[in-house]
C-alpha atoms as a PDB file:
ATOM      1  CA  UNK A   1     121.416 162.697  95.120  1.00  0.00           C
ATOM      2  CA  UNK A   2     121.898 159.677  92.751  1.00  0.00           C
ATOM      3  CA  UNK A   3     124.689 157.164  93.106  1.00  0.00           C
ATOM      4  CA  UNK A   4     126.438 155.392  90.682  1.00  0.00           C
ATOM      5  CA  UNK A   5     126.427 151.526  90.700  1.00  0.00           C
ATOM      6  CA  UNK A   6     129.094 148.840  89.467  1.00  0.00           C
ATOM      7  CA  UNK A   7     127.081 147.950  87.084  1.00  0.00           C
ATOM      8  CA  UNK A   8     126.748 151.354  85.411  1.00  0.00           C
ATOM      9  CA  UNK A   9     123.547 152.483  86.238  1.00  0.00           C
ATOM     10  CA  UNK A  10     122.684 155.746  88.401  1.00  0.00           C
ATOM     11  CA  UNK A  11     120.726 155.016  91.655  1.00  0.00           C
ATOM     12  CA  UNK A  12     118.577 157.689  93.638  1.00  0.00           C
ATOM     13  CA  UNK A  13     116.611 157.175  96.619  1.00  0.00           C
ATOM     14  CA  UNK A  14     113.813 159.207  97.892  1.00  0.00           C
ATOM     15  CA  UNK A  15     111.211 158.919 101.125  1.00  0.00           C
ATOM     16  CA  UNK A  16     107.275 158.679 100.781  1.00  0.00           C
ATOM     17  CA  UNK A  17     105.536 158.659 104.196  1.00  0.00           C
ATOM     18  CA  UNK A  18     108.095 157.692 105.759  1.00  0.00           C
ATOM     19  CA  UNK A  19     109.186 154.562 103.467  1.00  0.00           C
ATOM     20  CA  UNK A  20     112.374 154.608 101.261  1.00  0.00           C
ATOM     21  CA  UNK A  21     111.746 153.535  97.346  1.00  0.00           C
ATOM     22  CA  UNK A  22     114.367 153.275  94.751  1.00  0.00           C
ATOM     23  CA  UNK A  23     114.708 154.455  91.367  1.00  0.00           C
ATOM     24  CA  UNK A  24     117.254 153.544  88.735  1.00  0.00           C
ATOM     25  CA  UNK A  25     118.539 154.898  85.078  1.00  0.00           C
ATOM     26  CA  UNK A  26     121.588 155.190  82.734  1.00  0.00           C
ATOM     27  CA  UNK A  27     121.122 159.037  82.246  1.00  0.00           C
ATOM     28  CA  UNK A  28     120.240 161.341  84.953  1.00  0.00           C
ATOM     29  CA  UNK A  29     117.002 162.489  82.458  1.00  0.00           C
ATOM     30  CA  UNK A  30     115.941 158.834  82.548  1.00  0.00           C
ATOM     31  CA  UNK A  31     116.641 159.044  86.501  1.00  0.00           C
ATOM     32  CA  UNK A  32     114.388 161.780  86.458  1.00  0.00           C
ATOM     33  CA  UNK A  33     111.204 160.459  84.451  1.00  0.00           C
ATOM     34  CA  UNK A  34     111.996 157.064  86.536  1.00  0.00           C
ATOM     35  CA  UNK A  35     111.540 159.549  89.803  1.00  0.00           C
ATOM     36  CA  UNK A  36     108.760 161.605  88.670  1.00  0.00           C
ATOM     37  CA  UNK A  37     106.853 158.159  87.510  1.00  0.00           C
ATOM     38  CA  UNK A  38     107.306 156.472  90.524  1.00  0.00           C
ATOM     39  CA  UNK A  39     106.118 159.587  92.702  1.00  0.00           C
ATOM     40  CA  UNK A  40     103.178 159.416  90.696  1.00  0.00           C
ATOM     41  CA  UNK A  41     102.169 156.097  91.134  1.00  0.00           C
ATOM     42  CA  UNK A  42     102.400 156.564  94.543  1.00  0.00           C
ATOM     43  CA  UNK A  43     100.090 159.548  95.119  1.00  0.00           C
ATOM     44  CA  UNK A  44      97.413 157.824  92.548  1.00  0.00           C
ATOM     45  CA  UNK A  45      97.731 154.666  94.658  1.00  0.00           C
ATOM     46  CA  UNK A  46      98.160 155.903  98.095  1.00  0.00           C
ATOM     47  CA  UNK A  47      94.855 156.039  99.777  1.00  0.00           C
ATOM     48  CA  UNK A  48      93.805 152.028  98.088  1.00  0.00           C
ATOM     49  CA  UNK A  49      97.230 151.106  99.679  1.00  0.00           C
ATOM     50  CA  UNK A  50      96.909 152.835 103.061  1.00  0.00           C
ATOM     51  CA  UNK A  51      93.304 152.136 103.854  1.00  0.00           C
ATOM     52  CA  UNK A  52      91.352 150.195 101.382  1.00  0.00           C
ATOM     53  CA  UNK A  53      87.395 149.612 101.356  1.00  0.00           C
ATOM     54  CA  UNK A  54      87.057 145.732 102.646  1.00  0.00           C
ATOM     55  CA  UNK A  55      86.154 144.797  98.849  1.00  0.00           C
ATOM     56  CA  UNK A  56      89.864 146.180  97.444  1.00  0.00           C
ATOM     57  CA  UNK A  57      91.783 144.731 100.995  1.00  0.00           C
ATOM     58  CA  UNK A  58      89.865 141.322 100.263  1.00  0.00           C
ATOM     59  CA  UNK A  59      90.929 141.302  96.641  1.00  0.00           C
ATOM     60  CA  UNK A  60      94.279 141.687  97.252  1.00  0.00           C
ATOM     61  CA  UNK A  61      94.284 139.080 100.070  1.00  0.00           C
ATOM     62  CA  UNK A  62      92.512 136.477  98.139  1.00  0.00           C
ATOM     63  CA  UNK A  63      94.942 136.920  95.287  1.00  0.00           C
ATOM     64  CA  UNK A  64      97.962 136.597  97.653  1.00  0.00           C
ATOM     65  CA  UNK A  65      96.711 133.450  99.106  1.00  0.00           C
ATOM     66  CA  UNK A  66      95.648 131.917  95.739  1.00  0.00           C
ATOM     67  CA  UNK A  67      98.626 129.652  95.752  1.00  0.00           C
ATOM     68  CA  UNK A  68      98.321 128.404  99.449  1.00  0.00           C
ATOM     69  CA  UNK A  69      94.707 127.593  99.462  1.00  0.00           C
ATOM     70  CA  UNK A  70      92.817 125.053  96.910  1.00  0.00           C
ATOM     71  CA  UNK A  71      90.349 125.915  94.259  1.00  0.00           C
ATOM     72  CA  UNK A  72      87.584 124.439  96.454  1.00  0.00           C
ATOM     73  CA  UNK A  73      87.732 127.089  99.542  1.00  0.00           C
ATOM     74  CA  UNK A  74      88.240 130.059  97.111  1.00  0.00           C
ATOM     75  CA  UNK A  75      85.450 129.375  95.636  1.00  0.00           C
ATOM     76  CA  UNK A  76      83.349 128.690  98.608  1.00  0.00           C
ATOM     77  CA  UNK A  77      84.836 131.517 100.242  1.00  0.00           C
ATOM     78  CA  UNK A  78      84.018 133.912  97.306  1.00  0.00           C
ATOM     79  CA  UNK A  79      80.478 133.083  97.511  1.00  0.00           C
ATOM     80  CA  UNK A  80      80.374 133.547 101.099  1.00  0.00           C
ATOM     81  CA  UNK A  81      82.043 137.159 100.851  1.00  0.00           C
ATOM     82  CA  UNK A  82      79.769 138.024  98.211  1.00  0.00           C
ATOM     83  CA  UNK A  83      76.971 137.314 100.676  1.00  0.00           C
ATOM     84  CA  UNK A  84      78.767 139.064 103.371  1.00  0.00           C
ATOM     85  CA  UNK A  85      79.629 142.133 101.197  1.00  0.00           C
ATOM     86  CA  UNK A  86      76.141 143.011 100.102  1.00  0.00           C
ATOM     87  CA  UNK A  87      74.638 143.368 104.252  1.00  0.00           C
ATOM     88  CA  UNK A  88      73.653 147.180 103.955  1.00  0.00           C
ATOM     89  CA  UNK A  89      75.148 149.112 106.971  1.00  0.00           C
ATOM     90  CA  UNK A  90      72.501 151.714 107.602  1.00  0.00           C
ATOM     91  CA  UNK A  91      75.046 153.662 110.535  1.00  0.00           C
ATOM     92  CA  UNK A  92      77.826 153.636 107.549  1.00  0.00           C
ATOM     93  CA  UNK A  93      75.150 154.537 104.746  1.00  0.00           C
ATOM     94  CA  UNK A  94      76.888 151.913 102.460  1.00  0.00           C
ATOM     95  CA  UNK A  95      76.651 148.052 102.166  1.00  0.00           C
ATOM     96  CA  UNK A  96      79.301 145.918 104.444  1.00  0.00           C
ATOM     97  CA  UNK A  97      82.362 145.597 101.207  1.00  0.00           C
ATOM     98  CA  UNK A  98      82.298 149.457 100.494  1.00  0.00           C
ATOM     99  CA  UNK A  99      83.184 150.412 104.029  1.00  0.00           C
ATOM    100  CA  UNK A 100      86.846 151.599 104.532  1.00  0.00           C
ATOM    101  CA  UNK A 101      88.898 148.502 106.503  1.00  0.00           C
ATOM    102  CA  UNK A 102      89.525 151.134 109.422  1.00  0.00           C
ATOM    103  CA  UNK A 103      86.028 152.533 109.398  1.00  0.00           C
ATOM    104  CA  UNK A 104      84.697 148.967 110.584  1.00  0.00           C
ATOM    105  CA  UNK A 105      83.621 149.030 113.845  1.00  0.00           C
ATOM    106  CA  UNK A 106      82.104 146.462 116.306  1.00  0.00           C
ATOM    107  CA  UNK A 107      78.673 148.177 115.836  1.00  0.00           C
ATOM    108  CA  UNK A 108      78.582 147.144 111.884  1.00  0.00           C
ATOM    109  CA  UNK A 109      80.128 143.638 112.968  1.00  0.00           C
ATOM    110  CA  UNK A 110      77.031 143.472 114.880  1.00  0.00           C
ATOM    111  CA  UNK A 111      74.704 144.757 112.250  1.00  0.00           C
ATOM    112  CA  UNK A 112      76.467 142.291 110.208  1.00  0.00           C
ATOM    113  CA  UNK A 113      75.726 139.190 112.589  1.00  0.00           C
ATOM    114  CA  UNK A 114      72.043 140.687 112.875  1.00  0.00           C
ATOM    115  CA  UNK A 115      71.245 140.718 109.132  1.00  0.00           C
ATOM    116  CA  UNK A 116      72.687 137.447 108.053  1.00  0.00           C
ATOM    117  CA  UNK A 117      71.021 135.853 111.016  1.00  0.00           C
ATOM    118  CA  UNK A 118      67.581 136.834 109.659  1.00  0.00           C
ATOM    119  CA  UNK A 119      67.954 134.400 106.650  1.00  0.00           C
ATOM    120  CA  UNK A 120      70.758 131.875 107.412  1.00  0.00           C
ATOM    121  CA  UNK A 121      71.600 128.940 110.498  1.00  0.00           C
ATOM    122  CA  UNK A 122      73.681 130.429 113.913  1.00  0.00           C
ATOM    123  CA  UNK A 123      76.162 127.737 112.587  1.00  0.00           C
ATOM    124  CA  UNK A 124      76.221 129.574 108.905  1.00  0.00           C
ATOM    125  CA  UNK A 125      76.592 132.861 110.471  1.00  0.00           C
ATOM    126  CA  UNK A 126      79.155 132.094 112.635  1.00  0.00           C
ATOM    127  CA  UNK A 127      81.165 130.737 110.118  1.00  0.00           C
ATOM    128  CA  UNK A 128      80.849 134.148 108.214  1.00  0.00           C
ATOM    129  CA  UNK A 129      82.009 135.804 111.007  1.00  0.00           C
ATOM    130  CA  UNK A 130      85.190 133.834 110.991  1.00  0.00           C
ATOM    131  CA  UNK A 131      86.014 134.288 107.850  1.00  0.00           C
ATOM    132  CA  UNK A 132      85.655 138.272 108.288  1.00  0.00           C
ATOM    133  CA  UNK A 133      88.069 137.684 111.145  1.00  0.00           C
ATOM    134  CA  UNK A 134      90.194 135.821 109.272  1.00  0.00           C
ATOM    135  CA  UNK A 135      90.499 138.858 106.893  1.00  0.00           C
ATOM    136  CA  UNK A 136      91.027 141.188 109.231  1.00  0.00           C
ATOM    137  CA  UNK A 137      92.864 139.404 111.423  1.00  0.00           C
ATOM    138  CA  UNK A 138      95.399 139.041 108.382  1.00  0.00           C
ATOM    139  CA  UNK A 139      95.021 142.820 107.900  1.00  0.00           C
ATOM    140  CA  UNK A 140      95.698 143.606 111.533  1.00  0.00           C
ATOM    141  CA  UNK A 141      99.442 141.160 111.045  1.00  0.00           C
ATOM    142  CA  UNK A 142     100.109 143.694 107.917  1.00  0.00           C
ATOM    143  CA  UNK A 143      99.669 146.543 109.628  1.00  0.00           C
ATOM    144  CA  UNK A 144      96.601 147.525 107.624  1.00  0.00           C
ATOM    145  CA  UNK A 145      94.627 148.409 110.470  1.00  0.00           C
ATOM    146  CA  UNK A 146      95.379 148.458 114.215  1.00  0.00           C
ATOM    147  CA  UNK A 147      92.860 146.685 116.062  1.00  0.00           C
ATOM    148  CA  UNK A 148      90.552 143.418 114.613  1.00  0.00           C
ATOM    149  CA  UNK A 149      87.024 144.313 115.781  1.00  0.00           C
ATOM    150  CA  UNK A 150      86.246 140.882 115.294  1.00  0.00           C
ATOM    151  CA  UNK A 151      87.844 139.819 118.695  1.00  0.00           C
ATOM    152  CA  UNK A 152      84.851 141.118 120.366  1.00  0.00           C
ATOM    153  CA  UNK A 153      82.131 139.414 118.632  1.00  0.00           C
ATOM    154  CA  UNK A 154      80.649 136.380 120.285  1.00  0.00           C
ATOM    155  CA  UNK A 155      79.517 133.093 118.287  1.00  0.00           C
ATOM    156  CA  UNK A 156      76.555 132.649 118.440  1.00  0.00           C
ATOM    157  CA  UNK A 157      74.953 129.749 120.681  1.00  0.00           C
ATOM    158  CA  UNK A 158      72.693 126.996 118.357  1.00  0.00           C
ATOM    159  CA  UNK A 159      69.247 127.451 118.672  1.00  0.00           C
ATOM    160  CA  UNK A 160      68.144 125.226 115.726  1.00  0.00           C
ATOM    161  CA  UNK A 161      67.604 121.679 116.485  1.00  0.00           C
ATOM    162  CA  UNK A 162      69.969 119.240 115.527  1.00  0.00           C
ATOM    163  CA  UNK A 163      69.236 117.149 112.015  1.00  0.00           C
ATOM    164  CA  UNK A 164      69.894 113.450 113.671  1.00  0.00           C
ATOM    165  CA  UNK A 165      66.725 114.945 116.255  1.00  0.00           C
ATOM    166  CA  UNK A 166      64.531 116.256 113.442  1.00  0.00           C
END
């Protein structure tokens, strides 16, 4: 049912999942196409929005946070992720980035930790694992997923000697 506004225009409201969106026009036809856009969008969009590989959720975040965060760490942080992102999972057939955010389990975290270990410092793969935390921490506060499996991964303890005893 659309409703007329003060300042002219008609106004109809209609639920998606549960969530209430808003269309507006002068006519009812433009009402109409306005509706019938909008409803598309949605259903091409809806399974990115709702649960998005960790490559499209990281995107998004990294882009939101842009603003907040300098150049520097972006750019370090990009070539970490891009490290992170290409670990093949062989339990989820697929590399680390192209694994749905609420497919990850504590198991590929693992596999994660194992894989980067075999080439980089405890102390560089630890910091990897925070920033996957970070992300899905941050993904947990949206309401992206439900549970961070990071919170059960352990840092790992230094095993290579210290450069001042080298």
């Amino acid at each position: 049912m659309a409703t007329k506004r003060k300042d002219g225009r008609l106004q109809k409201a209609f639920r998606v999942d549960g969530k209430t969106y808003f269309v507006y026009g002068r006519t009812a036809k433009e009402l109409f196409d306005a509706e019938r856009e909008k409803r598309d969008l949605l259903a091409t969009g809806q399974e990115t929005r709702k649960n998005p590989t960790l490559n499209q959720y990281r995107d998004r975040w990294t882009a939101a946070r842009s603003g907040t965060v300098s150049e520097n760490t972006l750019r370090t942080q990009e070539t970490e992720y891009k490290t992170i992102s290409a670990v093949y999972i062989p339990s989820a057939a697929r590399t680390f980035g192209e694994i749905r955010i609420k497919e990850i389990t504590i198991d590929d975290l693992r596999t994660l930790q194992t894989e980067l270990l075999k080439s980089r410092t405890t102390n560089t793969v630890n910091s990897y694992m925070a920033y996957i935390n970070h992300i899905l921490s941050d993904a947990m506060k949206e309401r992206v997923i439900d549970y961070n499996p990071c919170c059960l991964i352990k840092t790992l303890k230094r095993t290579e000697e210290s450069a001042r005893d080298t």
